[in-house]
N, C-alpha and C. Protein backbone atom coordinates (compact mmCIF):
# COMPACT_ATOMS: atom_id res chain seq x y z
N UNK A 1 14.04 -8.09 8.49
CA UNK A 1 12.76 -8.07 7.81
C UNK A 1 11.61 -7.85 8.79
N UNK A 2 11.46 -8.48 10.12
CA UNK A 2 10.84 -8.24 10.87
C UNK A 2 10.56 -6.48 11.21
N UNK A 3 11.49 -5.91 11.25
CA UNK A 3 11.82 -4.89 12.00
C UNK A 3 10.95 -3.94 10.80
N UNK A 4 11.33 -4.14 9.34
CA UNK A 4 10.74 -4.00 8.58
C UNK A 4 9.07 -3.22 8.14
N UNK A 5 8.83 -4.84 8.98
CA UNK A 5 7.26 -5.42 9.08
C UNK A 5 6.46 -4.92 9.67
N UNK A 6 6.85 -4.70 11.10
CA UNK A 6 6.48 -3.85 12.37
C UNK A 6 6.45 -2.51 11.90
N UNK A 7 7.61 -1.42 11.20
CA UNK A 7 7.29 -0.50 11.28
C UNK A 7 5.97 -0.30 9.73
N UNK A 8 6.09 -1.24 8.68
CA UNK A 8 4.89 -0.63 7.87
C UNK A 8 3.60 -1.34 8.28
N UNK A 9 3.32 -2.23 9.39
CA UNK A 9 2.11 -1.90 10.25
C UNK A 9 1.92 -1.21 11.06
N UNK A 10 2.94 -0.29 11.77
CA UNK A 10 2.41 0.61 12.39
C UNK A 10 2.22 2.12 11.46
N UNK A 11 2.92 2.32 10.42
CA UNK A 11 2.53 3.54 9.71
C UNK A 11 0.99 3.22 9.00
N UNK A 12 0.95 2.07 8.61
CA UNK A 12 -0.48 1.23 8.13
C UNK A 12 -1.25 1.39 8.62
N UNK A 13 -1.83 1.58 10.09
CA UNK A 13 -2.81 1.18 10.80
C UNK A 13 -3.50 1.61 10.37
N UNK A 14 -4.93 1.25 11.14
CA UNK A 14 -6.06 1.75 10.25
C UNK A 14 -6.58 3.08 10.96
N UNK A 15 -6.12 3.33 12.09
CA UNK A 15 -6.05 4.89 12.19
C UNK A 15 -4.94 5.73 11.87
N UNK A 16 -3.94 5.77 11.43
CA UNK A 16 -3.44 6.18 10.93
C UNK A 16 -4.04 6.83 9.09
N UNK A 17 -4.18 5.30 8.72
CA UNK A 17 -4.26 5.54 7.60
C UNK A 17 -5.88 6.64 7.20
N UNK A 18 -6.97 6.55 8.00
CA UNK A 18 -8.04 7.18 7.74
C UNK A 18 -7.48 8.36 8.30
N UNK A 19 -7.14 8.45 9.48
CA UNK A 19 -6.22 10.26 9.03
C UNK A 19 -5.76 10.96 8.20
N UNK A 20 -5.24 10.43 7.06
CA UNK A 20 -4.41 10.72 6.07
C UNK A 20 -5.18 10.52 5.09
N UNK A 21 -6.28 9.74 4.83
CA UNK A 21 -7.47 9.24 3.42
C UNK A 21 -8.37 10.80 4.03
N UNK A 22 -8.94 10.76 5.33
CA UNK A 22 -9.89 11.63 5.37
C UNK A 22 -9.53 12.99 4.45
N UNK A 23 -8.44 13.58 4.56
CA UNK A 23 -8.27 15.00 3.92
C UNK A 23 -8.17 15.21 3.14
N UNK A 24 -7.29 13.85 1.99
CA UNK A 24 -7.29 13.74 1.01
C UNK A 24 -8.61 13.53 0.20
N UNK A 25 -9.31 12.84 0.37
CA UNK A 25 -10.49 12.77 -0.15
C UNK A 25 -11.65 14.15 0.13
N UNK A 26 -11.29 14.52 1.04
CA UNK A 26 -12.00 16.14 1.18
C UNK A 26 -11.61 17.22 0.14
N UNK A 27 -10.22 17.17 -0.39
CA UNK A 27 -9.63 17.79 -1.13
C UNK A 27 -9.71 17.38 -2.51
N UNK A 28 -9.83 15.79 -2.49
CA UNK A 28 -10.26 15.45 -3.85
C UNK A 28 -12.27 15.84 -4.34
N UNK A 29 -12.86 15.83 -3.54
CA UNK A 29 -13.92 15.66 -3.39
C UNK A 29 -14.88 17.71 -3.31
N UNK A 30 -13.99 18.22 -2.77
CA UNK A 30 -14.73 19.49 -2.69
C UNK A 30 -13.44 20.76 -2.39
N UNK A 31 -12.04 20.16 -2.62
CA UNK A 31 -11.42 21.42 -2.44
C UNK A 31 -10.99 21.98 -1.02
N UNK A 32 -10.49 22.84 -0.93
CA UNK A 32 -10.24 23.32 0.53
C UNK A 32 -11.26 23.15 1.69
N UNK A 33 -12.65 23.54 0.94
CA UNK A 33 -14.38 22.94 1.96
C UNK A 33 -13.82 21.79 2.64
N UNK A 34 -13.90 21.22 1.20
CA UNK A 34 -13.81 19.68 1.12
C UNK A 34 -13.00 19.05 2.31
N UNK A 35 -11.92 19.65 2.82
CA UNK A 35 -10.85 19.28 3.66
C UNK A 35 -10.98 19.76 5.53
N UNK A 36 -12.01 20.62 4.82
CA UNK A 36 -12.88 21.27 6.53
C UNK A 36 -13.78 20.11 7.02
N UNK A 37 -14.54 19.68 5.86
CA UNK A 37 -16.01 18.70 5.98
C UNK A 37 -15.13 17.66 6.77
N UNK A 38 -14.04 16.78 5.83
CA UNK A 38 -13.32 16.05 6.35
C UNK A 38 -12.85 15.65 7.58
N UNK A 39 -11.98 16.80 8.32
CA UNK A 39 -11.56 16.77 9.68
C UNK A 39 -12.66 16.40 10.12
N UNK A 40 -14.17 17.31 10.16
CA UNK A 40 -14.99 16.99 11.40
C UNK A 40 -15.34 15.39 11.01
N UNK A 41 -15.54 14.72 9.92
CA UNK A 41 -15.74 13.01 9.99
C UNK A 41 -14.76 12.14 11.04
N UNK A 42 -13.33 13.34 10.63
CA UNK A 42 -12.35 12.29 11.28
C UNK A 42 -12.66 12.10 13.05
N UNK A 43 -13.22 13.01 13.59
CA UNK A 43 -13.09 12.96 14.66
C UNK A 43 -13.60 12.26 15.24
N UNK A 44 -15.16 11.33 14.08
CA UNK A 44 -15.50 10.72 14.69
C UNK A 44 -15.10 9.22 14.37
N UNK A 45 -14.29 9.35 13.23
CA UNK A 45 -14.10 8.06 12.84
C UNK A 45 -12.72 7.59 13.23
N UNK A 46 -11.88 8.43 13.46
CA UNK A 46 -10.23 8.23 13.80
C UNK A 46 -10.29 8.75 15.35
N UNK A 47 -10.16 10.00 16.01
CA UNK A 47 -10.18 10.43 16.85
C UNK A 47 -10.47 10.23 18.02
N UNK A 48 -11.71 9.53 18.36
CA UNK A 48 -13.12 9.05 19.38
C UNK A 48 -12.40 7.49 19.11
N UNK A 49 -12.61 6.82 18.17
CA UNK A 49 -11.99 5.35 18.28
C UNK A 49 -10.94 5.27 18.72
N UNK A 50 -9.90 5.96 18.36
CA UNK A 50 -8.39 6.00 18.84
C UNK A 50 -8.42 5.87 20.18
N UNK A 51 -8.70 7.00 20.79
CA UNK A 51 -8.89 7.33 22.24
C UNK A 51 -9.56 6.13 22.94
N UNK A 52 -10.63 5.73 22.73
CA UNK A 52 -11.55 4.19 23.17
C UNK A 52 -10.12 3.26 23.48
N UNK A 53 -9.32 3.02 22.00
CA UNK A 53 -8.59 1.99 22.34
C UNK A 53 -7.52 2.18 23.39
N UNK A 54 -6.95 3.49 23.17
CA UNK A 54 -5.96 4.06 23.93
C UNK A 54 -6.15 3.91 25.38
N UNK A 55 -7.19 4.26 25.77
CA UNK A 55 -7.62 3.80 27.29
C UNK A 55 -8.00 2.69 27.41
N UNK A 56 -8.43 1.88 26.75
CA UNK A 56 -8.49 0.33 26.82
C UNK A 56 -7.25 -0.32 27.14
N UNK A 57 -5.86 0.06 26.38
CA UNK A 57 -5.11 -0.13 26.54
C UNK A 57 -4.39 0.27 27.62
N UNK A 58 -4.38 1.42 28.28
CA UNK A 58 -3.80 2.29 29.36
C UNK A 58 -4.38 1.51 31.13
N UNK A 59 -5.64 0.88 30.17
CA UNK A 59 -6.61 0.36 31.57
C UNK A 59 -6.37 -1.27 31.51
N UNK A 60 -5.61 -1.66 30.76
CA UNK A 60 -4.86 -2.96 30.67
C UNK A 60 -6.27 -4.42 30.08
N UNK A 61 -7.33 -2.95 29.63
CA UNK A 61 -8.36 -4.04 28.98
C UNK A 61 -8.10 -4.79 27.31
N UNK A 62 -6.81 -3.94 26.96
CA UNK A 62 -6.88 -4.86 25.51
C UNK A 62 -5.37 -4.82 25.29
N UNK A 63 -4.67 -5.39 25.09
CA UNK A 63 -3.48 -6.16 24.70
C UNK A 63 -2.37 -5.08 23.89
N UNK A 64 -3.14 -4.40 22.99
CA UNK A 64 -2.15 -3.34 22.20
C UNK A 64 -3.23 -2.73 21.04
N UNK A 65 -2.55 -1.55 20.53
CA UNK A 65 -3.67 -0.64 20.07
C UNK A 65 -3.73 -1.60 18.25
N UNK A 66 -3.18 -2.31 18.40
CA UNK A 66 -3.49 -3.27 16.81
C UNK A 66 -4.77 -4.12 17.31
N UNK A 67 -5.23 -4.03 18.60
CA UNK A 67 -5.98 -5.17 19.19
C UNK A 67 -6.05 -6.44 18.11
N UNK A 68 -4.74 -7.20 18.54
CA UNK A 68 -4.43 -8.28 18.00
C UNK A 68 -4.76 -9.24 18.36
N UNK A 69 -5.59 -9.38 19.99
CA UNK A 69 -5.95 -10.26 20.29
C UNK A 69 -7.93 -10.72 19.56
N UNK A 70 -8.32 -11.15 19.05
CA UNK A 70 -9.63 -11.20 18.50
C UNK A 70 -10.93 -11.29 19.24
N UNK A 71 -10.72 -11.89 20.61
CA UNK A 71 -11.35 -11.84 21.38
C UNK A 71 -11.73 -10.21 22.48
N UNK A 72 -10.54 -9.46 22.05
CA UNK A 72 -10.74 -8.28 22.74
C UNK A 72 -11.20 -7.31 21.59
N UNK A 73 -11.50 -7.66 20.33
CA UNK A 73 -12.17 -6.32 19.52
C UNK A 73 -13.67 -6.17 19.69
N UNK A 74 -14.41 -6.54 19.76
CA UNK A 74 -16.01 -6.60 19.78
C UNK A 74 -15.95 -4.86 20.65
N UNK A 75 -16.05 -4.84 21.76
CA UNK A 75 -16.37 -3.92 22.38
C UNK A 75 -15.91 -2.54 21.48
N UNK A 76 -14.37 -2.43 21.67
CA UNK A 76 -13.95 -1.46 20.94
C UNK A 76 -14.69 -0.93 19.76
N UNK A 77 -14.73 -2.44 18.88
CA UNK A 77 -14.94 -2.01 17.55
C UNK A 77 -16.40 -1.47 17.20
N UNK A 78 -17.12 -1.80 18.08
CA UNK A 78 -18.70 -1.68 18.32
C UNK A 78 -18.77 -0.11 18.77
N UNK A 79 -17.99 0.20 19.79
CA UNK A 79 -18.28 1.40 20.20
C UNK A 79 -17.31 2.34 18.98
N UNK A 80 -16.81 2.07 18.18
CA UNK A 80 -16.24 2.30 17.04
C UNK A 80 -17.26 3.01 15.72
N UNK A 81 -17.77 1.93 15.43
CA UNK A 81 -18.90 1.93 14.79
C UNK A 81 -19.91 2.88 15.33
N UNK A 82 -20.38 3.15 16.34
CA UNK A 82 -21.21 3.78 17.21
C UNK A 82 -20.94 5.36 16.65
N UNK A 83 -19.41 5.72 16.97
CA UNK A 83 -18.94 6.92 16.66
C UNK A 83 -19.14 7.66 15.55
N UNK A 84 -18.91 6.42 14.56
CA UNK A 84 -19.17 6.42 13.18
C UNK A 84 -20.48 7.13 12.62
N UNK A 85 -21.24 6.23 13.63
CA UNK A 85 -22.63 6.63 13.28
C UNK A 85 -23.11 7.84 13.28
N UNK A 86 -22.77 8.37 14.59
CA UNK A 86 -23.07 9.29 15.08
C UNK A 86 -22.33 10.65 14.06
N UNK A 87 -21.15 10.37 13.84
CA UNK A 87 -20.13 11.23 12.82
C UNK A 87 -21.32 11.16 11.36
N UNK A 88 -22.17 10.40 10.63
CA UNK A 88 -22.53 10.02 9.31
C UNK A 88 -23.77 11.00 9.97
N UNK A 89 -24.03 11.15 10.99
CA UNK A 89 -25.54 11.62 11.17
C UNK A 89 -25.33 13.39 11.33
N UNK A 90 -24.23 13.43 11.67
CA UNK A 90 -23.83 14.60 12.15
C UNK A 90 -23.53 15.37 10.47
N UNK A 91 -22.89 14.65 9.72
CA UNK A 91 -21.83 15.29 8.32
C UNK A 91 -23.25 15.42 7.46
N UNK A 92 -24.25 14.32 7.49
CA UNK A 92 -25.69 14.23 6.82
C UNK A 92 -26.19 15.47 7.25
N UNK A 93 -26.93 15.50 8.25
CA UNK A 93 -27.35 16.78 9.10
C UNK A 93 -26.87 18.18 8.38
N UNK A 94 -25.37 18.43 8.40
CA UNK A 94 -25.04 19.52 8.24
C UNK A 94 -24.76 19.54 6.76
N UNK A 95 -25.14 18.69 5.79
CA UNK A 95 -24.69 19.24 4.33
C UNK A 95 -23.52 18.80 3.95
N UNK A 96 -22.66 18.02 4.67
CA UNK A 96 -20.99 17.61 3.64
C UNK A 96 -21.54 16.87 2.69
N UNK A 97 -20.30 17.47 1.85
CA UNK A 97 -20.71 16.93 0.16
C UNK A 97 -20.68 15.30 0.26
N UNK A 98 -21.42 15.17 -0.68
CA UNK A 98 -21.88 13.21 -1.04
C UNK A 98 -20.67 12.59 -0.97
N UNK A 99 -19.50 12.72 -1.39
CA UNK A 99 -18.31 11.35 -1.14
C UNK A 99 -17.89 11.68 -0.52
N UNK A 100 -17.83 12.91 1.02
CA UNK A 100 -17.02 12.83 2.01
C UNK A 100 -18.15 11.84 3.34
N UNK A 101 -20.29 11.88 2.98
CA UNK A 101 -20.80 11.24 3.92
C UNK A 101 -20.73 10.16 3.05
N UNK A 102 -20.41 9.70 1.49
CA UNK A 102 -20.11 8.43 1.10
C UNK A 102 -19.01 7.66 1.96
N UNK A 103 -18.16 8.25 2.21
CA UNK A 103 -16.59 7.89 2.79
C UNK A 103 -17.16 7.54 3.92
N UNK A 104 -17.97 8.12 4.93
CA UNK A 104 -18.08 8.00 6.68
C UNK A 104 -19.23 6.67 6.27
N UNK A 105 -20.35 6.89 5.10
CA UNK A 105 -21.12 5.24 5.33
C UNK A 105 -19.87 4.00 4.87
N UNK A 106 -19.35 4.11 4.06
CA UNK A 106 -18.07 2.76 3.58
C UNK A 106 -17.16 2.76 4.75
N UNK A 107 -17.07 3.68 6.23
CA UNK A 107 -16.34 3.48 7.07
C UNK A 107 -16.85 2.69 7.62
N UNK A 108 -18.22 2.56 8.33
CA UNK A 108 -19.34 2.44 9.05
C UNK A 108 -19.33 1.11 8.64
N UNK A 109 -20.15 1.14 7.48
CA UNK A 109 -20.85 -0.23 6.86
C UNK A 109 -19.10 -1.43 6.80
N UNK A 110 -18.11 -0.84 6.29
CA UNK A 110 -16.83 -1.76 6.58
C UNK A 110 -16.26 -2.58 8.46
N UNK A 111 -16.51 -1.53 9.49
CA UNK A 111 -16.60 -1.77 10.56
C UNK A 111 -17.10 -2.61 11.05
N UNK A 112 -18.57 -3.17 10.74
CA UNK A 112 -19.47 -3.49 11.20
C UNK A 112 -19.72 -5.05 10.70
N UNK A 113 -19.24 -4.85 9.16
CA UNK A 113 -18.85 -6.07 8.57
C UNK A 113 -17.59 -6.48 8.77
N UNK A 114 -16.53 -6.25 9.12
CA UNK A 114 -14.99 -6.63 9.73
C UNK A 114 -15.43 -7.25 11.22
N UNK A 115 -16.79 -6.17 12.18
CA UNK A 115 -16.55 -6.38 13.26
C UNK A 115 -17.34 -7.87 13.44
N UNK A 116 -18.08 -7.96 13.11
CA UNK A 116 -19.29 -9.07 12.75
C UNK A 116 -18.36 -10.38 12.12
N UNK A 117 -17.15 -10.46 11.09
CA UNK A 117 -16.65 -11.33 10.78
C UNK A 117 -15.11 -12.30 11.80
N UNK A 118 -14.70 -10.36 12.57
CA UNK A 118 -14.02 -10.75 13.49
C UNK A 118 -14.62 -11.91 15.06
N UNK A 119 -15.89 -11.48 14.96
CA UNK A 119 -16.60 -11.87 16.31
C UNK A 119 -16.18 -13.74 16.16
N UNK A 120 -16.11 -14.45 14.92
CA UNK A 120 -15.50 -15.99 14.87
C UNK A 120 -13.82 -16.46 14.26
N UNK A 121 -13.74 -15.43 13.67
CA UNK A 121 -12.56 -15.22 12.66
C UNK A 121 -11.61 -13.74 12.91
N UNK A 122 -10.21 -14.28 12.71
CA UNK A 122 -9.85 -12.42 13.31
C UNK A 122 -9.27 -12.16 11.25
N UNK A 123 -10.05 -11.07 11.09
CA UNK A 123 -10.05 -10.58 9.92
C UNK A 123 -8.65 -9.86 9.79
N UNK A 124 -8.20 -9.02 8.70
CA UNK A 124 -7.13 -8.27 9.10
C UNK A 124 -8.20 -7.29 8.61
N UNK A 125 -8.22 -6.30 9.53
CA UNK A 125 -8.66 -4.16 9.43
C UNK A 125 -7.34 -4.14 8.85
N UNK A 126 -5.91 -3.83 8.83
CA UNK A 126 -4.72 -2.99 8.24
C UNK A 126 -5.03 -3.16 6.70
N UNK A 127 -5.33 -4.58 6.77
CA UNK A 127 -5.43 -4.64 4.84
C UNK A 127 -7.32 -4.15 4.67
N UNK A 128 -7.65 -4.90 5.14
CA UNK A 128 -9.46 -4.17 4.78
C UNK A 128 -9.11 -2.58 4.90
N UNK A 129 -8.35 -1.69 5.58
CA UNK A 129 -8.48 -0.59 5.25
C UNK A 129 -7.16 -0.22 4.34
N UNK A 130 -6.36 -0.31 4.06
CA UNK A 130 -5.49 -0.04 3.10
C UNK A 130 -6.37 -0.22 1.16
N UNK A 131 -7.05 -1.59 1.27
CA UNK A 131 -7.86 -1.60 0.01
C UNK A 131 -8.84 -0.73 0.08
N UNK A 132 -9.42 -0.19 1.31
CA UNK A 132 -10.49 0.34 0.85
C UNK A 132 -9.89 1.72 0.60
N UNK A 133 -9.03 2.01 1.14
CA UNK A 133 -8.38 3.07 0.63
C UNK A 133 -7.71 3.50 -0.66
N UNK A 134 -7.22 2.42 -1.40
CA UNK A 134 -7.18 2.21 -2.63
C UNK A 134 -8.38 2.38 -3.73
N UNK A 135 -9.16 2.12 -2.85
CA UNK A 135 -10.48 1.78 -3.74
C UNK A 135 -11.03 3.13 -4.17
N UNK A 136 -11.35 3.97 -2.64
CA UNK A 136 -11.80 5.00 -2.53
C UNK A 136 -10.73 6.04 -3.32
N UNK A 137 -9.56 6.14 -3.15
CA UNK A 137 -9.16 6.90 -4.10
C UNK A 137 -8.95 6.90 -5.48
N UNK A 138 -8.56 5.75 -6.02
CA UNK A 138 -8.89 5.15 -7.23
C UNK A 138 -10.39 5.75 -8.38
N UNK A 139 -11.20 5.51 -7.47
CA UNK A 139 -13.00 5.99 -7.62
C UNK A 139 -13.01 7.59 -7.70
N UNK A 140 -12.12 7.94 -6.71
CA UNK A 140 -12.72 9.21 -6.42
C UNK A 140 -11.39 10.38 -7.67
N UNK A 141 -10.13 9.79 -7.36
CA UNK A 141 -8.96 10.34 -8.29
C UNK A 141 -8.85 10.28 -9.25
N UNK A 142 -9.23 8.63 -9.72
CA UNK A 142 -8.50 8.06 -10.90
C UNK A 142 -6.82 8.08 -10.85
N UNK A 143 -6.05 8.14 -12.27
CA UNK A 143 -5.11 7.84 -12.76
C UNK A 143 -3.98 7.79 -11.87
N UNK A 144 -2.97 8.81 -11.38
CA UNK A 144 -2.12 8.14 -10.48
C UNK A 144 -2.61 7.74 -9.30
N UNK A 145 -3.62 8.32 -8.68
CA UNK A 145 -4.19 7.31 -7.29
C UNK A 145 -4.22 6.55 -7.18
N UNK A 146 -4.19 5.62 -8.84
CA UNK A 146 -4.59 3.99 -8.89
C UNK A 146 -3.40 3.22 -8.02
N UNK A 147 -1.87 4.02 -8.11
CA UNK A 147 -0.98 3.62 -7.58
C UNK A 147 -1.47 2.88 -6.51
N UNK A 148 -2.43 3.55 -5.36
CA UNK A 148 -2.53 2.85 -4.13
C UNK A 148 -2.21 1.36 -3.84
N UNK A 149 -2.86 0.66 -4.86
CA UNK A 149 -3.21 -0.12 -4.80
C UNK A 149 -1.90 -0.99 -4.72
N UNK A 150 -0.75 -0.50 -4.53
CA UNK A 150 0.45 -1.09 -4.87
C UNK A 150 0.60 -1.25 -3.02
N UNK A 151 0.38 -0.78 -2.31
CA UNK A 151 0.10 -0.63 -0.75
C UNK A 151 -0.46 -1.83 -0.46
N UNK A 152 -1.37 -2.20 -1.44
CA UNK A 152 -2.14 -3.61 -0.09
C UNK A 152 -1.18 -4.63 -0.15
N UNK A 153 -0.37 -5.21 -1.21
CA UNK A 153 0.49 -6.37 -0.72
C UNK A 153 1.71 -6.18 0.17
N UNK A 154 1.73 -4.69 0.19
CA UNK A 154 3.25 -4.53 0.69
C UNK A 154 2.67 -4.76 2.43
N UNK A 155 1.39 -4.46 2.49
CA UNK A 155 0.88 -4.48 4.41
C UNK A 155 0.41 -5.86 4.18
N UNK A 156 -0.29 -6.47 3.43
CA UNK A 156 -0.21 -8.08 3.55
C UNK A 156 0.44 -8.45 3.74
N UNK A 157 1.72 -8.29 3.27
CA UNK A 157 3.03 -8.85 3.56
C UNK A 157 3.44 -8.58 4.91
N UNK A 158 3.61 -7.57 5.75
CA UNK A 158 3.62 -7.59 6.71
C UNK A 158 3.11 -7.70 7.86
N UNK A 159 1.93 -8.23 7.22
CA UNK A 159 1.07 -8.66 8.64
C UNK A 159 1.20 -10.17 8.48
N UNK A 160 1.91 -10.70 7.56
CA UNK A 160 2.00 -12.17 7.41
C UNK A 160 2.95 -12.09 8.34
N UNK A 161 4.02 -11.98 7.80
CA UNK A 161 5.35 -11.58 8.43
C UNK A 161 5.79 -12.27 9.76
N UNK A 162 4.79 -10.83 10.68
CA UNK A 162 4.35 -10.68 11.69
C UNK A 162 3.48 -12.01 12.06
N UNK A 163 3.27 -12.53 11.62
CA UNK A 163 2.53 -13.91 12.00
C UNK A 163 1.08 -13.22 12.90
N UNK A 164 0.84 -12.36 12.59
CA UNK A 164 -0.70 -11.29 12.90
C UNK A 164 -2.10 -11.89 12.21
N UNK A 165 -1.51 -12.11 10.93
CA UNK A 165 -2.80 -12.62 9.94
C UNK A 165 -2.39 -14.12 9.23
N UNK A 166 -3.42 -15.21 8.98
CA UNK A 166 -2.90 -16.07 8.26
C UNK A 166 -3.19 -15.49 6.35
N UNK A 167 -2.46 -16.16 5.27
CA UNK A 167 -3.33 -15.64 4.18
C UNK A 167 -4.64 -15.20 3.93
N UNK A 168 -5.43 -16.25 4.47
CA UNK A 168 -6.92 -16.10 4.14
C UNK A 168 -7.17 -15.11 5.17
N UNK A 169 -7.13 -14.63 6.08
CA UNK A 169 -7.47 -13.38 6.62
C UNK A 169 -7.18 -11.96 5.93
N UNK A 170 -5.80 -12.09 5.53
CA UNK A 170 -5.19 -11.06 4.48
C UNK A 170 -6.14 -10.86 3.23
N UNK A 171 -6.02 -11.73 2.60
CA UNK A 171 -6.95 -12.19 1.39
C UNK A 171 -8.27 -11.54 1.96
N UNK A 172 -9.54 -12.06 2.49
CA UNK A 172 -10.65 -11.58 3.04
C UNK A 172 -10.49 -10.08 3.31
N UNK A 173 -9.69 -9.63 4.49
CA UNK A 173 -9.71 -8.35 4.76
C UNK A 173 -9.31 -7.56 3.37
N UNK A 174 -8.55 -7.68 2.40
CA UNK A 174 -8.76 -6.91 1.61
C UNK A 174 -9.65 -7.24 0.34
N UNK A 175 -10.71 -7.89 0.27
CA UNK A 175 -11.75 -7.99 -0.53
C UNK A 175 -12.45 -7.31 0.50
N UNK A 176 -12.93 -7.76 1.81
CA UNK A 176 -14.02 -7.05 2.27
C UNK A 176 -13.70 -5.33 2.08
N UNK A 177 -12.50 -4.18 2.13
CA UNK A 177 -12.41 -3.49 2.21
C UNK A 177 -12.47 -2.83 0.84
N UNK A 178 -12.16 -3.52 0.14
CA UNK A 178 -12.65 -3.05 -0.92
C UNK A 178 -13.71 -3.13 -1.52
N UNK A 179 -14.46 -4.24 -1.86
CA UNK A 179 -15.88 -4.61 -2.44
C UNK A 179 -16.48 -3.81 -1.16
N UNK A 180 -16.67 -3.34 -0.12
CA UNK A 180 -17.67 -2.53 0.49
C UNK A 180 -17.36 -1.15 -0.06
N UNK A 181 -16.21 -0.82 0.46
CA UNK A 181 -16.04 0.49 -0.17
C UNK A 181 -16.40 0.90 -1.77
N UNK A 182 -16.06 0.26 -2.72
CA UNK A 182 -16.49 0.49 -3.76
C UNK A 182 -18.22 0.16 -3.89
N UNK A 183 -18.76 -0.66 -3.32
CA UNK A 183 -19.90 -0.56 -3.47
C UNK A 183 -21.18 0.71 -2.93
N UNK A 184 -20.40 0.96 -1.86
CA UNK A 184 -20.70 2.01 -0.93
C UNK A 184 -20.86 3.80 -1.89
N UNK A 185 -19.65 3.13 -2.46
CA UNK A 185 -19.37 4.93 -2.95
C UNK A 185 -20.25 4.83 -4.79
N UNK A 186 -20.29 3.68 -5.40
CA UNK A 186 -20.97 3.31 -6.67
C UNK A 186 -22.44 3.81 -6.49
N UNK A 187 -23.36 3.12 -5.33
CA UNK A 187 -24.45 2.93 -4.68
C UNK A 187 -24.76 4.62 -5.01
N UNK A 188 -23.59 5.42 -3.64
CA UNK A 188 -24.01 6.70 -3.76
C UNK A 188 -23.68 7.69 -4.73
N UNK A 189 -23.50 7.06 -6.39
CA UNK A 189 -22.99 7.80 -7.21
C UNK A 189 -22.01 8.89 -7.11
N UNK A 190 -21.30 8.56 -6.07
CA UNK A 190 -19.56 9.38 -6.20
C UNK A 190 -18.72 8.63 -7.00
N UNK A 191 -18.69 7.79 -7.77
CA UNK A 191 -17.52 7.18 -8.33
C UNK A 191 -17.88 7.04 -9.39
């Protein structure tokens, strides 16, 4: 079961998983465009963070790319957010359609509130982004997308597992990922 556990948090992660939400939602959202606009968000929201941690890790400053330790996310996740920003200013700037810069503010604004809750408490990101991913496609798809949502207990479950998250972290991280995200994308009338 362990073995299990480990591998659907690592297909889970939360870069992983915004790799795989970004295009889809480009495609749900504007079509083949839609899936161009996309990539360039990802780069700043998956791509640029990835790399941060990756050398964090390579430079023996953070523990493993789940940064499981809670005390080592602030920096990362900050300069995370940063990227973000800079990605929402960039997709604004150039015209991507409303729920692909909806998607990069519910990345942003989720970050910042995960990173801010992690700074006393270690939240779980795998489930805050798995719901918000649910959320966001749900909003943006409808009818079978709703499936997603069948995803957040199966990565709760394994981040319990894993003895990574206690319930109430699980629990929290996927309300926060969802109630932002859905509020995020409501706010900007994409959903």
């Amino acid at each position: 079961m362990t073995t299990t556990a480990v591998r659907i948090s690592t297909v889970t992660s939360p870069t992983v998983l915004l790799a795989v939400l970004y295009p889809v939602v480009g495609a749900l959202a504007a079509g083949p465009a839609g899936i161009a606009w996309s990539l360039l968000g990802m780069v700043f929201t998956v791509v640029i963070p990835a790399a941060i941690v990756d050398v964090g890790v390579r430079q023996g400053r953070y523990t493993d790319h789940h940064l499981s330790r809670r005390e080592q996310r602030a920096v990362p996740l900050g300069l995370a957010a940063a990227s973000v920003l800079v990605g929402l200013a960039v997709l604004a700037l150039a015209g991507a359609p409303r729920p692909i810069v909806a998607l990069q503010v519910a990345v942003l604004v989720t970050v910042l509130v995960a990173t801010t809750v992690t700074l006393w408490w270690k939240v779980s990101f795998h489930v805050a982004v798995v719901a918000a991913a649910a959320c966001v496609l749900t909003l943006l798809g409808g009818g079978w997308w709703a499936l997603s949502w069948l995803a957040v207990p199966v990565v709760g479950w394994a981040r319990l597992r894993l003895t990574a998250h206690t319930l109430a972290q699980v629990i929290v991280g996927g309300l926060l990922g969802a109630g932002v995200t859905g509020a995020v994308l409501i706010t900007a009338g994409v959903a």
